[in-house]
Protein backbone atom coordinates (compact mmCIF):
# COMPACT_ATOMS: atom_id res chain seq x y z
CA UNK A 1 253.10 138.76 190.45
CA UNK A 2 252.01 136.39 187.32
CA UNK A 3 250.85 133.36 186.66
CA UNK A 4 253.95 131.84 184.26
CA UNK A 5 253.91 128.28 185.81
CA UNK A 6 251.09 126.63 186.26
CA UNK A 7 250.29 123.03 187.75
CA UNK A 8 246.83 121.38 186.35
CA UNK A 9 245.61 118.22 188.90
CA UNK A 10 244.22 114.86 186.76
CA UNK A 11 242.06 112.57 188.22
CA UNK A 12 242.25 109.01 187.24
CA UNK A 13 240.10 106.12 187.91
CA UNK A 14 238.07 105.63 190.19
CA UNK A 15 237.95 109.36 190.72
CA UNK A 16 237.67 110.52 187.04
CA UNK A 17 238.64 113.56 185.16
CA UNK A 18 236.36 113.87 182.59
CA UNK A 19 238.14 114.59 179.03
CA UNK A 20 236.67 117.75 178.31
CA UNK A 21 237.80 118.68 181.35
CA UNK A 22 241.87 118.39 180.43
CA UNK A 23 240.90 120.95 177.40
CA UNK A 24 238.87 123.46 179.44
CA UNK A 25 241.94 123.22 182.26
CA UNK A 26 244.21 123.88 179.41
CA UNK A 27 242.17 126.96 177.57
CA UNK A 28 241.99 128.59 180.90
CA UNK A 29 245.44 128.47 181.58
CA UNK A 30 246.44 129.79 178.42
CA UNK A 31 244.85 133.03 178.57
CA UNK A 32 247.61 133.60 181.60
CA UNK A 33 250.29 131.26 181.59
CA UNK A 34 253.53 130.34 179.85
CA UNK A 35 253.95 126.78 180.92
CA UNK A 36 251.18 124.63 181.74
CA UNK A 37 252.24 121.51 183.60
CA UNK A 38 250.48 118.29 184.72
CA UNK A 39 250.39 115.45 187.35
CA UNK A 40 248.55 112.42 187.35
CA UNK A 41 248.23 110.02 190.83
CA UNK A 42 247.23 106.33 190.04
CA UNK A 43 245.92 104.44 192.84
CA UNK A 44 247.04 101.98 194.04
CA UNK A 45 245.09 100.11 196.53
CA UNK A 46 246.47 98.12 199.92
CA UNK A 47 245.86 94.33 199.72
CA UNK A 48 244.28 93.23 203.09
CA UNK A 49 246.29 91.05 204.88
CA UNK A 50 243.15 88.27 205.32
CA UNK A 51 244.72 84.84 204.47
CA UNK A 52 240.64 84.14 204.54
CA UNK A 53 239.96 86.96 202.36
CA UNK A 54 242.69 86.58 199.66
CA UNK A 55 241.83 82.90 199.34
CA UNK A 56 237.85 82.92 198.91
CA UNK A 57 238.00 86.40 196.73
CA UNK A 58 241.37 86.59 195.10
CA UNK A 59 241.70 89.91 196.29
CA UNK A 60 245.39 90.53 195.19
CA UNK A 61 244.41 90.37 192.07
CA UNK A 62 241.30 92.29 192.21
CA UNK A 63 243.38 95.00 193.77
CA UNK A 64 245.55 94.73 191.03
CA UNK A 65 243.27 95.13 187.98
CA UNK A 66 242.27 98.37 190.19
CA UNK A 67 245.81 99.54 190.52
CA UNK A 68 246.19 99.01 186.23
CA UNK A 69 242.78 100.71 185.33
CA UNK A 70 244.04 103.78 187.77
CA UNK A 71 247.37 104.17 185.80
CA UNK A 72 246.15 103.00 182.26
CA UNK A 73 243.27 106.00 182.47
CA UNK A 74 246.32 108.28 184.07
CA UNK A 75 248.49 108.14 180.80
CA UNK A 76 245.41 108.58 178.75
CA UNK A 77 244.77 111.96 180.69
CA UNK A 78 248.66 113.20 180.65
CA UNK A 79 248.46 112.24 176.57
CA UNK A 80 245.38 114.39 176.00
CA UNK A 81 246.93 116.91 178.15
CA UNK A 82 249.86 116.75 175.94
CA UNK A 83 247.68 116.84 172.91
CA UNK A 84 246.06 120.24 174.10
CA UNK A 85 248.88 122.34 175.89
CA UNK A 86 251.34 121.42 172.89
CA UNK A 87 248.51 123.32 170.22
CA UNK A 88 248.31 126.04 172.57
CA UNK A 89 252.35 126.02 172.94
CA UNK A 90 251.86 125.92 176.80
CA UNK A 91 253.32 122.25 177.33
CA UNK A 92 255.41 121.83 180.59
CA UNK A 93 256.10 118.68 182.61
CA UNK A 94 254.06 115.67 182.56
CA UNK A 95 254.55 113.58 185.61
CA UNK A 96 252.89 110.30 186.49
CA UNK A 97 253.03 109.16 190.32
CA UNK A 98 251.47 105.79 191.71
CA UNK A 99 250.76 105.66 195.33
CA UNK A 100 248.46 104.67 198.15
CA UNK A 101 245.52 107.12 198.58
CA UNK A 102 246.48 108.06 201.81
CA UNK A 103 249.68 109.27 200.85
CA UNK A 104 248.22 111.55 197.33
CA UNK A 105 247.34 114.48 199.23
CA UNK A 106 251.02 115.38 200.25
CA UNK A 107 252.55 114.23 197.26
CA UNK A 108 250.06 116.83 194.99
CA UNK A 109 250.59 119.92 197.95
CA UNK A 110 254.83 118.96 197.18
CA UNK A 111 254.15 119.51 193.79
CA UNK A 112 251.62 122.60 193.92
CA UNK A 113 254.15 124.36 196.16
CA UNK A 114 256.46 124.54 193.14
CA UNK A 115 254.07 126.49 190.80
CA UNK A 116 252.46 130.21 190.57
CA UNK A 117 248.83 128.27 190.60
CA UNK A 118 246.97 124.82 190.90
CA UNK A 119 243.89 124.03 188.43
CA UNK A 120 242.19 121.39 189.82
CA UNK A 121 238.66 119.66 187.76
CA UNK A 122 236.14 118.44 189.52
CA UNK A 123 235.83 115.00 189.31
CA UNK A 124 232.55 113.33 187.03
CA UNK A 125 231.39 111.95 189.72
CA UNK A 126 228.99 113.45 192.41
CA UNK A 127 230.28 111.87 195.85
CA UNK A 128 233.77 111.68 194.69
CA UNK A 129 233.68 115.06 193.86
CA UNK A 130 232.82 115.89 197.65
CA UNK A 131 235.16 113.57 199.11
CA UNK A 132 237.55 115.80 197.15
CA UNK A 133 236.46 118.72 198.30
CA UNK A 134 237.50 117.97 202.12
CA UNK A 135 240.72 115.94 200.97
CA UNK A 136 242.61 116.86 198.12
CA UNK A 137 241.60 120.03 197.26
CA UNK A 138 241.47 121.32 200.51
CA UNK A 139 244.69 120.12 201.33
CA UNK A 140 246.67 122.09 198.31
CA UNK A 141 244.45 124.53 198.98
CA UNK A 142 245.69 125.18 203.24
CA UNK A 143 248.83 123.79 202.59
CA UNK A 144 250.71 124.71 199.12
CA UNK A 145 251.35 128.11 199.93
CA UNK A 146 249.64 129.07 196.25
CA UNK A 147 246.07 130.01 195.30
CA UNK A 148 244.04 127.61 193.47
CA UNK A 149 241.18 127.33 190.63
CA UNK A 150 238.36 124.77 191.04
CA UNK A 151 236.82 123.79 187.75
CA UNK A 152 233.41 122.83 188.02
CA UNK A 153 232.11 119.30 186.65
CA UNK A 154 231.48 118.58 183.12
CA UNK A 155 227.72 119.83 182.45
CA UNK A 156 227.84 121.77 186.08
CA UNK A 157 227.98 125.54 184.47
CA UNK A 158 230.36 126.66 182.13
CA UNK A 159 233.54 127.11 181.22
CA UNK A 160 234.23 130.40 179.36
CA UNK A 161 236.90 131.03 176.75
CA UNK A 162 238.47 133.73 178.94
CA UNK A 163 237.79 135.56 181.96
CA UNK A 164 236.03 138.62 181.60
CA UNK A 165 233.37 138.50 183.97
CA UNK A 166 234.84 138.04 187.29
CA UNK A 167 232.91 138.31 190.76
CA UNK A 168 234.60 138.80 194.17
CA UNK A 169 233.17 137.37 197.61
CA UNK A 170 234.21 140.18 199.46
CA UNK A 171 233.50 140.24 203.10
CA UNK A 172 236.70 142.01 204.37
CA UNK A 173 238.40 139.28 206.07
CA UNK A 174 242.05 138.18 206.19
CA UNK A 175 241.27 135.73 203.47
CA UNK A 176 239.72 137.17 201.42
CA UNK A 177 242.23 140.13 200.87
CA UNK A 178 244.25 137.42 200.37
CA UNK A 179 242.46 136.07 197.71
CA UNK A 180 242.35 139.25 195.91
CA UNK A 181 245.97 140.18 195.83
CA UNK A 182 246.25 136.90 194.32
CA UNK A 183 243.76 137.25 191.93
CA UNK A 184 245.48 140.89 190.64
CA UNK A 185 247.04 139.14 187.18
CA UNK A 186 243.09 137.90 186.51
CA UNK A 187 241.05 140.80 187.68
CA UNK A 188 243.57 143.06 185.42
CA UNK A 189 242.35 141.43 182.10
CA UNK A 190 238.88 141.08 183.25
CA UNK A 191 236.17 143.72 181.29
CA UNK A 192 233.84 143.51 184.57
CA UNK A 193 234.56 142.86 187.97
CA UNK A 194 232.11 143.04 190.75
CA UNK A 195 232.84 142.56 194.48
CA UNK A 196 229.88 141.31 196.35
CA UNK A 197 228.81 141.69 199.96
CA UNK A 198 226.38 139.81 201.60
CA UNK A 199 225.05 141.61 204.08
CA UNK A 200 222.63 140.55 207.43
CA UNK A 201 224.42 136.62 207.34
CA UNK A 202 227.07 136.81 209.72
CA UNK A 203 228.76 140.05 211.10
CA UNK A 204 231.47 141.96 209.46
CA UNK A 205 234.89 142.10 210.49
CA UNK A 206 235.10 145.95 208.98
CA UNK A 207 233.22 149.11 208.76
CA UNK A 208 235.70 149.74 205.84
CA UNK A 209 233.41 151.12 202.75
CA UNK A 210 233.98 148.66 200.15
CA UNK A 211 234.82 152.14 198.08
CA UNK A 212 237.86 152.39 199.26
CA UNK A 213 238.96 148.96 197.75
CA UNK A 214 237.71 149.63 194.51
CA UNK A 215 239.83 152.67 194.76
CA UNK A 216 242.63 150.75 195.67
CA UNK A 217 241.94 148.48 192.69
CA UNK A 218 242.06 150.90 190.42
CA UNK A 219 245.62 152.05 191.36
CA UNK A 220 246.30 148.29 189.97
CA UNK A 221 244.45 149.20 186.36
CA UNK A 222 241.01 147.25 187.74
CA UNK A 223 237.85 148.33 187.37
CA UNK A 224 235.38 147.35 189.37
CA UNK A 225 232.15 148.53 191.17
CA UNK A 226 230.99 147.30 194.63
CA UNK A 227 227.39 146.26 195.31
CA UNK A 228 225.89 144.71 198.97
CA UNK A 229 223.60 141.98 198.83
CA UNK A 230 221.19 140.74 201.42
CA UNK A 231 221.38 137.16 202.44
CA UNK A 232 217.19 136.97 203.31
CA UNK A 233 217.69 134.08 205.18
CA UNK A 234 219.90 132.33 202.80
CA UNK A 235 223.26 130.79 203.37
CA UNK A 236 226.08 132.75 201.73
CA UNK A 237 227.23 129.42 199.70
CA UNK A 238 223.55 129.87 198.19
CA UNK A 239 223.64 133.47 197.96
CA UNK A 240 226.88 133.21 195.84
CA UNK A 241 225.56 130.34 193.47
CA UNK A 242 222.79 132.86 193.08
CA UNK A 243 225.06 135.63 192.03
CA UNK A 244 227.26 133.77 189.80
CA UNK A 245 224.57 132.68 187.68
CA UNK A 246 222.95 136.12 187.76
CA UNK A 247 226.22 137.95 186.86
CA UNK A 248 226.76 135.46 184.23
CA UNK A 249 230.39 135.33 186.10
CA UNK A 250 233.39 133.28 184.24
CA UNK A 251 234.99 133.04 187.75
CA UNK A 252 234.77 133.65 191.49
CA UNK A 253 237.13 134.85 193.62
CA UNK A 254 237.34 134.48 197.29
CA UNK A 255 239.05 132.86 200.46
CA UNK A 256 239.28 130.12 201.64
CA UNK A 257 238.03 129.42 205.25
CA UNK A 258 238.84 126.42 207.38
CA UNK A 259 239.88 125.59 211.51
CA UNK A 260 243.11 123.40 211.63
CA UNK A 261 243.65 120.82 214.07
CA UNK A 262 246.77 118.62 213.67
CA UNK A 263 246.69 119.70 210.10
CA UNK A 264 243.21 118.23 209.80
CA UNK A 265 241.17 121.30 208.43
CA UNK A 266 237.27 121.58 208.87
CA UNK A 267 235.90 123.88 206.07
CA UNK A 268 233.79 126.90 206.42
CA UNK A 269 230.47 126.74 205.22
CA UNK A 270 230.87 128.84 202.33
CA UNK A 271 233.75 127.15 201.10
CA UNK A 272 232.48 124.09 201.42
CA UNK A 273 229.44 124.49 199.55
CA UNK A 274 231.29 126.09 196.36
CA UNK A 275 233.89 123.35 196.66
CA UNK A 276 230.87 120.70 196.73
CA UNK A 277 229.91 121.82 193.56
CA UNK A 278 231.13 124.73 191.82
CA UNK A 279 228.68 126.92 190.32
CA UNK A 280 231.89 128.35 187.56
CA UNK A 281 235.36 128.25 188.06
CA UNK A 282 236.43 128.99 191.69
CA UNK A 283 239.50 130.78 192.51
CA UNK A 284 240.50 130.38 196.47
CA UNK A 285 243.23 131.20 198.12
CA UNK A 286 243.86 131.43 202.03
């Protein structure tokens, strides 16, 4: 497996994706891809019914000044996009969609099921960026069938030039194997790779050395080396925000953990803390 068609998620208003962010989406890919693609969701709000309302606070037209700031800001983001892929000769498709919030999330999984990977940046700002986090990145991330990369936000880490130094939650779940075969194209190029367990948190599915991965690994041309590290009390969100930055890593790998209930998924800790604010870029899969 490769990574030759990849789908990069822009934020418009009111949930913005900062400019720098459209370049660093674009770098990244281009170290791996062939085609770089991009989709961009205005909002458009719902206009209350309220007779009372629309008369004392014009809300129609409030809404609409909303709807035209959404899809002015998501044609400036699909022309920077085009701006950046076309120097790096990745450009794919550029595709604009305007819809109701509630109905984004399935549109974006429709399109994400269609490409090798997602990129998605995390939005500017802080409580949007968490609202994301349990609604449309978690839905491409359960339901497109494809892993996913989680930029941090702009001035939240940083975002490297390539991916040499890659770190691997490894805990030897389901998901996490998961992630890993998915990961294979990435970890091949990377220089260092370094799967991480985090020992006395929760109890391990395995008694599987984490040798015999690295051994499998290798088989694929990776090199990597395996190291256990206690949690002391610590969550393992916190313990791998604590690694990342000690590693110095350009990107994490691991699964992605969540309980569905009528397609309504409740994150796992973990995941929900690196989704909440990314301490590099986050590859997940699940």
């Amino acid at each position: 497996m490769s990574f030759r068609d990849v789908l990069v998620v822009l934020r418009p208003y009111p949930a913005v994706t900062p400019a720098a962010a459209v370049e660093q989406a674009v770098a990244l890919a281009a170290t791996f891809a062939s085609r770089l693609s991009a989709v961009a969701c205005a909002i458009k709000p719902k206009v209350p019914r309220s007779i009372l309302g629309n008369a004392l606070l014009d809300v129609s037209a409030m809404v609409g000044e909303e709807s035209r700031k959404s899809a002015d800001d998501a044609h400036k983001l699909l022309a920077a996009f085009e701006q950046a892929a076309r120097l790096r000769n990745v450009l794919g498709r550029q595709m604009f969609e305007a819809c109701t919030p509630a109905v984004v999330p399935d549109l974006l999984v429709e399109r994400a099921r269609l490409y090798d990977l997602s990129i998605l940046p995390t939005p500017e700002i802080a409580h949007v960026a968490q609202f994301d986090a349990r609604w449309y990145a978690e839905s491409i991330i359960f339901e497109s069938g494809h892993p996913v990369i989680v930029l941090p936000r702009d001035g939240q880490g940083t975002m490297p030039k390539a991916l040499d130094a890659v770190l691997v939650a490894w805990d030897k779940s389901r998901a996490a194997s998961r992630a890993i075969a998915d990961a294979l194209p990435i970890l091949k190029t990377a220089t260092r790779v370094r799967l991480l367990t985090v020992v006395g948190e929760k109890r391990l599915p395995s008694s599987q050395s984490p040798a015999e991965l690295v051994d499998h690994l290798a088989l694929h041309g990776v090199k990597a080396v395996a190291e256990e590290v206690e949690a002391d009390g610590r969550s393992i969100g916190k313990v791998l925000d604590d690694q990342v930055k000690g590693y110095a890593a350009d990107l994490l790998v691991m699964g992605a953990y969540g309980h569905s209930r009528l397609r309504e998924f409740v994150l796992g800790g973990a995941t929900n803390s690196i989704l909440s604010k990314p301490p590099t870029a986050v590859f997940l899969s699940h």
